[in-house]
Protein backbone atom coordinates (compact mmCIF):
# COMPACT_ATOMS: atom_id res chain seq x y z
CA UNK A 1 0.00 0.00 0.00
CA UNK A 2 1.45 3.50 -0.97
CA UNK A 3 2.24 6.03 1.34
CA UNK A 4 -0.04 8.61 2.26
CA UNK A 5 0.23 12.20 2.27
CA UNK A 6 -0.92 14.42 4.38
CA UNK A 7 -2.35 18.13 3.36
CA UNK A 8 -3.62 21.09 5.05
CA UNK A 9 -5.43 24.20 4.12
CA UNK A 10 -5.60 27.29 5.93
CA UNK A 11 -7.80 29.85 5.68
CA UNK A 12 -6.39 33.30 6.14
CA UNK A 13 -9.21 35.51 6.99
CA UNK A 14 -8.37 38.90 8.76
CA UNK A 15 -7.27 39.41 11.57
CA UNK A 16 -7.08 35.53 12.33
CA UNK A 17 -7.11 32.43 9.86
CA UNK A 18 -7.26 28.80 10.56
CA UNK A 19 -5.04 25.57 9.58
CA UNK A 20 -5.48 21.89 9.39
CA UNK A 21 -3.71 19.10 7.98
CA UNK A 22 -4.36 16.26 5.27
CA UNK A 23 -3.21 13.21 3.73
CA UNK A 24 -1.70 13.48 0.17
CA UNK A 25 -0.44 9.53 -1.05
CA UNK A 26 3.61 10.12 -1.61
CA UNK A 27 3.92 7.15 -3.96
CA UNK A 28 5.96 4.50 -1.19
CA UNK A 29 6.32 3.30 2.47
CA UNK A 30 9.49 4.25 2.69
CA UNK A 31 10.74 6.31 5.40
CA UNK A 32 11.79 9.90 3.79
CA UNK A 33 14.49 11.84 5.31
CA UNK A 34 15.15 15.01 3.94
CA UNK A 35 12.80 17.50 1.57
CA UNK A 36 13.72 20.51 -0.57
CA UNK A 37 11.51 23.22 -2.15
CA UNK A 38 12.63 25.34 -4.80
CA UNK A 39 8.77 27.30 -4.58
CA UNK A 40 5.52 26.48 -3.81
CA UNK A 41 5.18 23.95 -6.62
CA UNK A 42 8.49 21.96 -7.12
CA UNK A 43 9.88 19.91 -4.38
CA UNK A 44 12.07 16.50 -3.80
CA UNK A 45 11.86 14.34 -0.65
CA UNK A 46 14.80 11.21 -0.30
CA UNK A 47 14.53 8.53 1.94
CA UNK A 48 15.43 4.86 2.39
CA UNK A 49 16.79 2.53 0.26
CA UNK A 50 17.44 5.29 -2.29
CA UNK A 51 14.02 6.59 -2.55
CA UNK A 52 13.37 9.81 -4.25
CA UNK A 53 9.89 11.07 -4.75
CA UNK A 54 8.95 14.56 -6.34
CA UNK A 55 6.06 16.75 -6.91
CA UNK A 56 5.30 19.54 -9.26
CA UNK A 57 2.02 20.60 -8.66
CA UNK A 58 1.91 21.77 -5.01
CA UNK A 59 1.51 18.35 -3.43
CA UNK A 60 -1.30 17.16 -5.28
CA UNK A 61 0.58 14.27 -6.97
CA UNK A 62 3.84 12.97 -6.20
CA UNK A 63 6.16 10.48 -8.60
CA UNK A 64 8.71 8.33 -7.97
CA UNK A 65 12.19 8.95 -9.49
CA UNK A 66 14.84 6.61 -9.85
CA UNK A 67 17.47 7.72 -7.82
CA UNK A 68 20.10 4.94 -9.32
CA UNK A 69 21.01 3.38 -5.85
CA UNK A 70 19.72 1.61 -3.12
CA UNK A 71 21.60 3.17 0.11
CA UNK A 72 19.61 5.42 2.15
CA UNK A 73 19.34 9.14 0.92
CA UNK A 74 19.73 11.69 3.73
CA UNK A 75 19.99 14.62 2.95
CA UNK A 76 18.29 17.29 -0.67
CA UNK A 77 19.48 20.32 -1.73
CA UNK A 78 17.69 22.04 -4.79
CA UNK A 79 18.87 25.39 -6.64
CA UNK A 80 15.76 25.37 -9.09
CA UNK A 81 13.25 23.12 -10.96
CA UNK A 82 16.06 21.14 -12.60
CA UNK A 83 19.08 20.47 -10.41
CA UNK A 84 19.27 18.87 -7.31
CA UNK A 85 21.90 17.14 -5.34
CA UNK A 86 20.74 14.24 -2.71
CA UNK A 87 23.55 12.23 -0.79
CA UNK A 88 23.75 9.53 1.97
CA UNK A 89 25.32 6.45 2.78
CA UNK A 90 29.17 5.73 2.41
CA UNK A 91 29.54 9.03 0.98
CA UNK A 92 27.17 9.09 -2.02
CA UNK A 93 26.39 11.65 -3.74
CA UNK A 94 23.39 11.96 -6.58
CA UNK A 95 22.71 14.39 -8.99
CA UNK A 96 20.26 15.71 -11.53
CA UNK A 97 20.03 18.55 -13.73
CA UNK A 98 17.22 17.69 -15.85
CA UNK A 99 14.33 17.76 -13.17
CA UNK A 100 15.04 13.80 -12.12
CA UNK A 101 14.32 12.54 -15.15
CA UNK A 102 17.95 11.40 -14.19
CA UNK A 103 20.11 11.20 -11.93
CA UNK A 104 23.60 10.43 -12.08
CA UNK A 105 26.69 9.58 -9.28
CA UNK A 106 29.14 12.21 -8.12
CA UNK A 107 33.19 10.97 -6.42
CA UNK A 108 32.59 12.81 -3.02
CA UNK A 109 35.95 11.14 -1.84
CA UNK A 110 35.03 10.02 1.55
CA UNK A 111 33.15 6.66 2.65
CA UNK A 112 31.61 8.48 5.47
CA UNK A 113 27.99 8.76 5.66
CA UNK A 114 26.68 12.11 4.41
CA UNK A 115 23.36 13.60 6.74
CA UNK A 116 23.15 16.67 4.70
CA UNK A 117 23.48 19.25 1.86
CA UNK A 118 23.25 22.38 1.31
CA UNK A 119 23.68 24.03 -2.50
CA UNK A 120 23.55 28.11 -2.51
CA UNK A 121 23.88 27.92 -6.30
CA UNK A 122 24.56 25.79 -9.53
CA UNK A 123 28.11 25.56 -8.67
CA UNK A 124 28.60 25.58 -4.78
CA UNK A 125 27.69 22.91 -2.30
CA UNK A 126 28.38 21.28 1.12
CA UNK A 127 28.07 18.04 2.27
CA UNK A 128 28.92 16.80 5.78
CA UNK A 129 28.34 14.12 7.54
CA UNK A 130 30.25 11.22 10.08
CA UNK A 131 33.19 12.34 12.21
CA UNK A 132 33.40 15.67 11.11
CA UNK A 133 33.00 15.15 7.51
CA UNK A 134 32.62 18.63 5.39
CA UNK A 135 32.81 18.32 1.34
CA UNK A 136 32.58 21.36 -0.88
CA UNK A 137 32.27 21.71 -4.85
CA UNK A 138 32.71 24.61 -6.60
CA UNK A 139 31.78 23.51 -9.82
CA UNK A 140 28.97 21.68 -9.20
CA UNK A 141 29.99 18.46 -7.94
CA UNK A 142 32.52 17.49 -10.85
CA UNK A 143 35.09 17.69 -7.89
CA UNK A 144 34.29 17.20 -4.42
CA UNK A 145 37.33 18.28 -2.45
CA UNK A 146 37.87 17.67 1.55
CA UNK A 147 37.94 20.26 4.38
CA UNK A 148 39.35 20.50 7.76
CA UNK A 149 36.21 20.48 9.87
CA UNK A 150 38.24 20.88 13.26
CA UNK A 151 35.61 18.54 14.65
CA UNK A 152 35.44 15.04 14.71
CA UNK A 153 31.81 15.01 16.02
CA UNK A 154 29.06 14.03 13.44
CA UNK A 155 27.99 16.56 11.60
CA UNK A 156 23.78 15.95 10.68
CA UNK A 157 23.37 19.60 9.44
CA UNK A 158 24.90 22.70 7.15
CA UNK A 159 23.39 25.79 5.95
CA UNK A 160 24.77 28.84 4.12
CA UNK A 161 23.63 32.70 3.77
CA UNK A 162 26.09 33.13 1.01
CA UNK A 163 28.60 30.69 -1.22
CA UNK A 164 31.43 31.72 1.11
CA UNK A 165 29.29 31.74 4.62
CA UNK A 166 27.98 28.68 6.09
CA UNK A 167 27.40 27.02 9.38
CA UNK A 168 27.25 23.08 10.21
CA UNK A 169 25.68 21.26 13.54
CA UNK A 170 26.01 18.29 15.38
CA UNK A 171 27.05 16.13 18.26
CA UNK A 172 27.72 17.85 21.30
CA UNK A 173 26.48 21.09 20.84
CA UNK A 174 28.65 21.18 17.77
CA UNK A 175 28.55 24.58 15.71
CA UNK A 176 31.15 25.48 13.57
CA UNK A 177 31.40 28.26 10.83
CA UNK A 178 33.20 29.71 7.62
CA UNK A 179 33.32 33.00 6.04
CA UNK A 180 35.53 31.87 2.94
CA UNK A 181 34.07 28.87 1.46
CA UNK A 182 35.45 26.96 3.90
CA UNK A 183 39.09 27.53 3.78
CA UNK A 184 38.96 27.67 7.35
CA UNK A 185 36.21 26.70 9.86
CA UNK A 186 35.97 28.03 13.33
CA UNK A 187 34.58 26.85 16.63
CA UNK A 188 31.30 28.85 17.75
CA UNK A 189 29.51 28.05 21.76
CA UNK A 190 25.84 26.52 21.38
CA UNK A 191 25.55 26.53 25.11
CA UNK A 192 24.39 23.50 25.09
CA UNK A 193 26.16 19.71 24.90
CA UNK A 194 22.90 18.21 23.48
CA UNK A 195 23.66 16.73 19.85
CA UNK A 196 22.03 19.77 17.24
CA UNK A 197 20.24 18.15 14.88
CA UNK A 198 19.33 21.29 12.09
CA UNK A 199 20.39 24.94 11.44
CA UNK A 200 18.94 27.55 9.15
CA UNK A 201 20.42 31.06 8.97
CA UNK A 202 17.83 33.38 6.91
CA UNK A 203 20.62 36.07 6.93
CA UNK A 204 24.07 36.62 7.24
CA UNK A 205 23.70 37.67 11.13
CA UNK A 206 20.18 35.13 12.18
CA UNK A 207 20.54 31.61 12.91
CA UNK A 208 18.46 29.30 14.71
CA UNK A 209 19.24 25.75 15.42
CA UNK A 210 17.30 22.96 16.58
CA UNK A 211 18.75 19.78 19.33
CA UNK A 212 17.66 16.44 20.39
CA UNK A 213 16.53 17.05 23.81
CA UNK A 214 13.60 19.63 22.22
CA UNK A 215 15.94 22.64 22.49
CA UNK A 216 15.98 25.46 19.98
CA UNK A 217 19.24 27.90 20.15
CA UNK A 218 19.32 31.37 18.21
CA UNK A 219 22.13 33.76 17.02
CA UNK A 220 21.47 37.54 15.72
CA UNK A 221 25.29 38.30 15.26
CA UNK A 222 26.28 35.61 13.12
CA UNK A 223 27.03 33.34 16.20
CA UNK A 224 29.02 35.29 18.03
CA UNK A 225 26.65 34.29 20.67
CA UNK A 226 23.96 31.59 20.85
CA UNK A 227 21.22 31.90 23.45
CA UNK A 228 18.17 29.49 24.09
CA UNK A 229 15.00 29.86 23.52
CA UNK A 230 11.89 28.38 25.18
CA UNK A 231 10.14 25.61 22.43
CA UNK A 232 7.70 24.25 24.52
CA UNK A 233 8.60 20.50 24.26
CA UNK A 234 11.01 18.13 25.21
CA UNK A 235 10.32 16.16 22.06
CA UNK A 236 13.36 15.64 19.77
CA UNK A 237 13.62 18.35 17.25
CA UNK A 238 15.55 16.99 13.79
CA UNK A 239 14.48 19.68 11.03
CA UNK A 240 14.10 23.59 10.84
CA UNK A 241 13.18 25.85 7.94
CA UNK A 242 13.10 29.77 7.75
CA UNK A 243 11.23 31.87 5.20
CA UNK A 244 12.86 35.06 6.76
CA UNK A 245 14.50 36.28 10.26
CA UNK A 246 11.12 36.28 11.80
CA UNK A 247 9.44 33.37 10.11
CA UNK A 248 10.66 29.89 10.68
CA UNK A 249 9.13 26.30 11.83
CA UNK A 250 10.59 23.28 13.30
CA UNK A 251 9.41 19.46 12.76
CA UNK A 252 10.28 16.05 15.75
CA UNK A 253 9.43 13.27 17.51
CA UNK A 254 5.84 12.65 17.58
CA UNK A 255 4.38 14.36 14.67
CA UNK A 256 5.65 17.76 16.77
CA UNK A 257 5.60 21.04 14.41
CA UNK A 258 6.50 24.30 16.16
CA UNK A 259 6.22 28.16 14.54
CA UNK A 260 7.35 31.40 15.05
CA UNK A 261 6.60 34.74 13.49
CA UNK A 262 8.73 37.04 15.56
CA UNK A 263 11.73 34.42 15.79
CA UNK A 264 11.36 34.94 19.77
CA UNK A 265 8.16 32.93 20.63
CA UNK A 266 7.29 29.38 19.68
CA UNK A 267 4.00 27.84 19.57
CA UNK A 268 2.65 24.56 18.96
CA UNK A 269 0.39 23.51 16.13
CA UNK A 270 -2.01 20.63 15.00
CA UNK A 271 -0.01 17.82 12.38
CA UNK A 272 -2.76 15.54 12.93
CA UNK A 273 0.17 12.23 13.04
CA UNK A 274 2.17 10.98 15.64
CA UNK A 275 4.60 9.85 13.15
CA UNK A 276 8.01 11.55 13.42
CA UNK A 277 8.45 14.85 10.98
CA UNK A 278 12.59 14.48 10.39
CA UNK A 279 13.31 17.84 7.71
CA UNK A 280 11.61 20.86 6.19
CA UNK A 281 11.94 23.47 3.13
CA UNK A 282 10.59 26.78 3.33
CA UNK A 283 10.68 28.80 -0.09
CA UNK A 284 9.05 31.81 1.46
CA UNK A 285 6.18 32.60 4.30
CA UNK A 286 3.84 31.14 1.53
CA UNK A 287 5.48 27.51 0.87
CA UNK A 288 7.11 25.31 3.01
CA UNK A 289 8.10 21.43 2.97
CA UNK A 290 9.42 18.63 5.34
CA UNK A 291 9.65 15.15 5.89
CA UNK A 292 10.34 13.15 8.64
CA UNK A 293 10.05 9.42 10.08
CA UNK A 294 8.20 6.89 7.94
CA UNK A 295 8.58 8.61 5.45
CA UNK A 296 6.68 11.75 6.96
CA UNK A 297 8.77 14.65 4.97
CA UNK A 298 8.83 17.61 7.95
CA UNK A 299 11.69 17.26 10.21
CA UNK A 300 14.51 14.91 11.45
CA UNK A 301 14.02 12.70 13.72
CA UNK A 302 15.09 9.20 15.26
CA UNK A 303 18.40 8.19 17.24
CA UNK A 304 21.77 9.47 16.31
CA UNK A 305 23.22 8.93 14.08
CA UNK A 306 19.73 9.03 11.66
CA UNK A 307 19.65 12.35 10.05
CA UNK A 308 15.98 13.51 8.51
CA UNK A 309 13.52 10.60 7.61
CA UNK A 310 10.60 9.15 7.79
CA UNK A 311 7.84 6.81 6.93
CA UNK A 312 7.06 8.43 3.26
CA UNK A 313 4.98 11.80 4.46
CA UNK A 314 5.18 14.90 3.34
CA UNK A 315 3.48 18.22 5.21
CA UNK A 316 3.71 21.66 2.51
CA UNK A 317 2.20 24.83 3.25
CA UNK A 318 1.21 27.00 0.73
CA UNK A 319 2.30 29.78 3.43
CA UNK A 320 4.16 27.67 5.31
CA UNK A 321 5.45 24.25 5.19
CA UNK A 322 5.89 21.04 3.98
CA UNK A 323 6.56 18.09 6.22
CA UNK A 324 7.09 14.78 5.45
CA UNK A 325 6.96 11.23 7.86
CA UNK A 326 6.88 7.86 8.38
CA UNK A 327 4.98 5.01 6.36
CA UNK A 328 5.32 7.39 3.05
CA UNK A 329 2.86 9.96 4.17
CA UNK A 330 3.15 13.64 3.22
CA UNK A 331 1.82 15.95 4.81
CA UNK A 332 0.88 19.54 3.08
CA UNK A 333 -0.15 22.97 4.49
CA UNK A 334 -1.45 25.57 2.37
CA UNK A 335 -2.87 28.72 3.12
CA UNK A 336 -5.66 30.34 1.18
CA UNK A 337 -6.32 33.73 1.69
CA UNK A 338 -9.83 34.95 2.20
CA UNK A 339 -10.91 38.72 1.10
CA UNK A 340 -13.79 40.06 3.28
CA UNK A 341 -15.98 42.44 1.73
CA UNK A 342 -15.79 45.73 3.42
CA UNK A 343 -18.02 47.25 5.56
């Protein structure tokens, strides 16, 4: 039986609006790990056993691609409707620049396992991953070159404001960060020893990073200094997306989704699934997606060192987000906004 997805609509009326979520079918019952948006239409999800899955239209359908190998797929990063880069086990690394219609291997040079990837354009990517593992391109992928991490600690996630500045998280409270494309990393203090599980920085200066013990951690200097802020849950957080500073949402253990639209306060809302949401893709306040456990695409979850997956679901918003989770569902939120007539 294929995997459901899971969709939601919510009705923006002013001042307040509404949200809910349904089930969209993904196309397998594999767990999805990872999801990438490139707008509100085009996104990829990768899970287990090499399983990519893709939609076009919003959510409304999703297709199977053929990835071209059967090791789990941890990690998406997509630079527009055509190229994408997914990698995962023992270093591999998969690429497409024709949409998926195929998808061909990339030399990344290591045997580690790669958790995730981050492409700021057509030429320039990292990948990182086991024991401290970071691997650039600057030509998009034809060489993957290695990097001193200074870390030996898993790495399970990277982001980048820029093709020169980038941070990666993991294991221990691990944050470390680059202002040159890498030539040189340095150390930055989470405040916390908790493994970090996702980052996203929606500006040079504002980061916000997510940790397994439910904790969410925020910069507005560029990391300089983290502080903590108060999510709500102890639930294990594995994904976070940002549409801007102020805009961002988080996906974990037990179908959790938190928001923010001040990037100060979090609140809780309604995924309808208990399933675990493992990663998520926000394109802009309007469309979001993530996946998570059984192949649920919205978040990361499960034990170290299991980067973003999930059960086959995928969650979108069309304000919002996209999550994905276990069993192949999908879950999708979309907003739809409502004109009153005036007075």
């Amino acid at each position: 039986m294929s995997a459901l997805v899971l969709a939601t609509l919510v009705a923006l009326a002013t001042p307040a609006f509404a949200s809910s979520w349904t089930v969209q079918p993904s196309g397998t019952t594999n767990d999805l790990y990872a999801t990438s948006c490139v707008n509100g239409s085009d996104c990829w999800s990768v899970g287990a056993s090499g399983t990519i899955v893709v939609t076009t239209n919003g959510g409304s359908t999703w297709s199977r691609q053929t990835s071209g190998t059967t090791g789990n797929l941890y990690g998406v990063s997509c630079v527009s409707t055509t190229t994408c880069w997914a990698v995962g086990q023992s270093g591999t690394i998969r690429v497409t620049t024709n949409g998926g219609s195929t998808w061909s291997g990339q030399t990344s040079g290591t045997s580690n396992d790669l958790y995730a990837v981050r492409c700021q354009s057509s030429t320039t990517c990292f990948a990182v991953g086991l024991s401290g593992t970071v691997r650039p391109t600057t030509n998009g992928g034809s060489t993957w070159s290695s990097q001193t991490s200074g870390t030996s600690n898993t790495l399970y996630g990277v982001t980048c404001s820029s093709t020169t500045t980038c941070w990666v998280v993991g294991a221990s409270g691990t944050i470390r960060a680059t202002t040159n494309g890498g030539t040189t990393w340095s150390s930055q203090s989470s405040g916390t020893s908790n493994p970090l599980s996702g980052i996203a920085c929606p500006s040079s200066t504002a980061c916000f990073a997510t940790d397994f013990a439910g904790g969410i951690h925020a910069t507005s200097n560029g990391g300089t200094t983290w502080s903590a802020q108060t999510s709500g849950t102890s639930n294990v957080l594995y994904g976070i997306s940002c549409a801007s500073t102020t805009s961002c949402w988080v996906v974990g253990a037990s179908g959790t989704i938190l928001t923010t639209t001040n990037g100060t306060s979090w609140s809780s809302q309604t995924s309808g699934t208990t399933n675990t949401l493992y990663g998520i893709s926000c394109t802009s306040t309007s469309s979001c997606g993530s996946n998570g456990g059984g192949g649920t695409i919205d978040g990361l979850a499960g034990s170290v060192p299991v980067p973003i997956a999930g059960n086959g679901i995928v969650r979108e918003v069309v304000f919002g987000v996209l999550a994905a989770s276990g069993a192949g569902l999908i879950y999708w939120l979309m907003r739809r906004r409502v004109t009153r007539p005036s007075a």
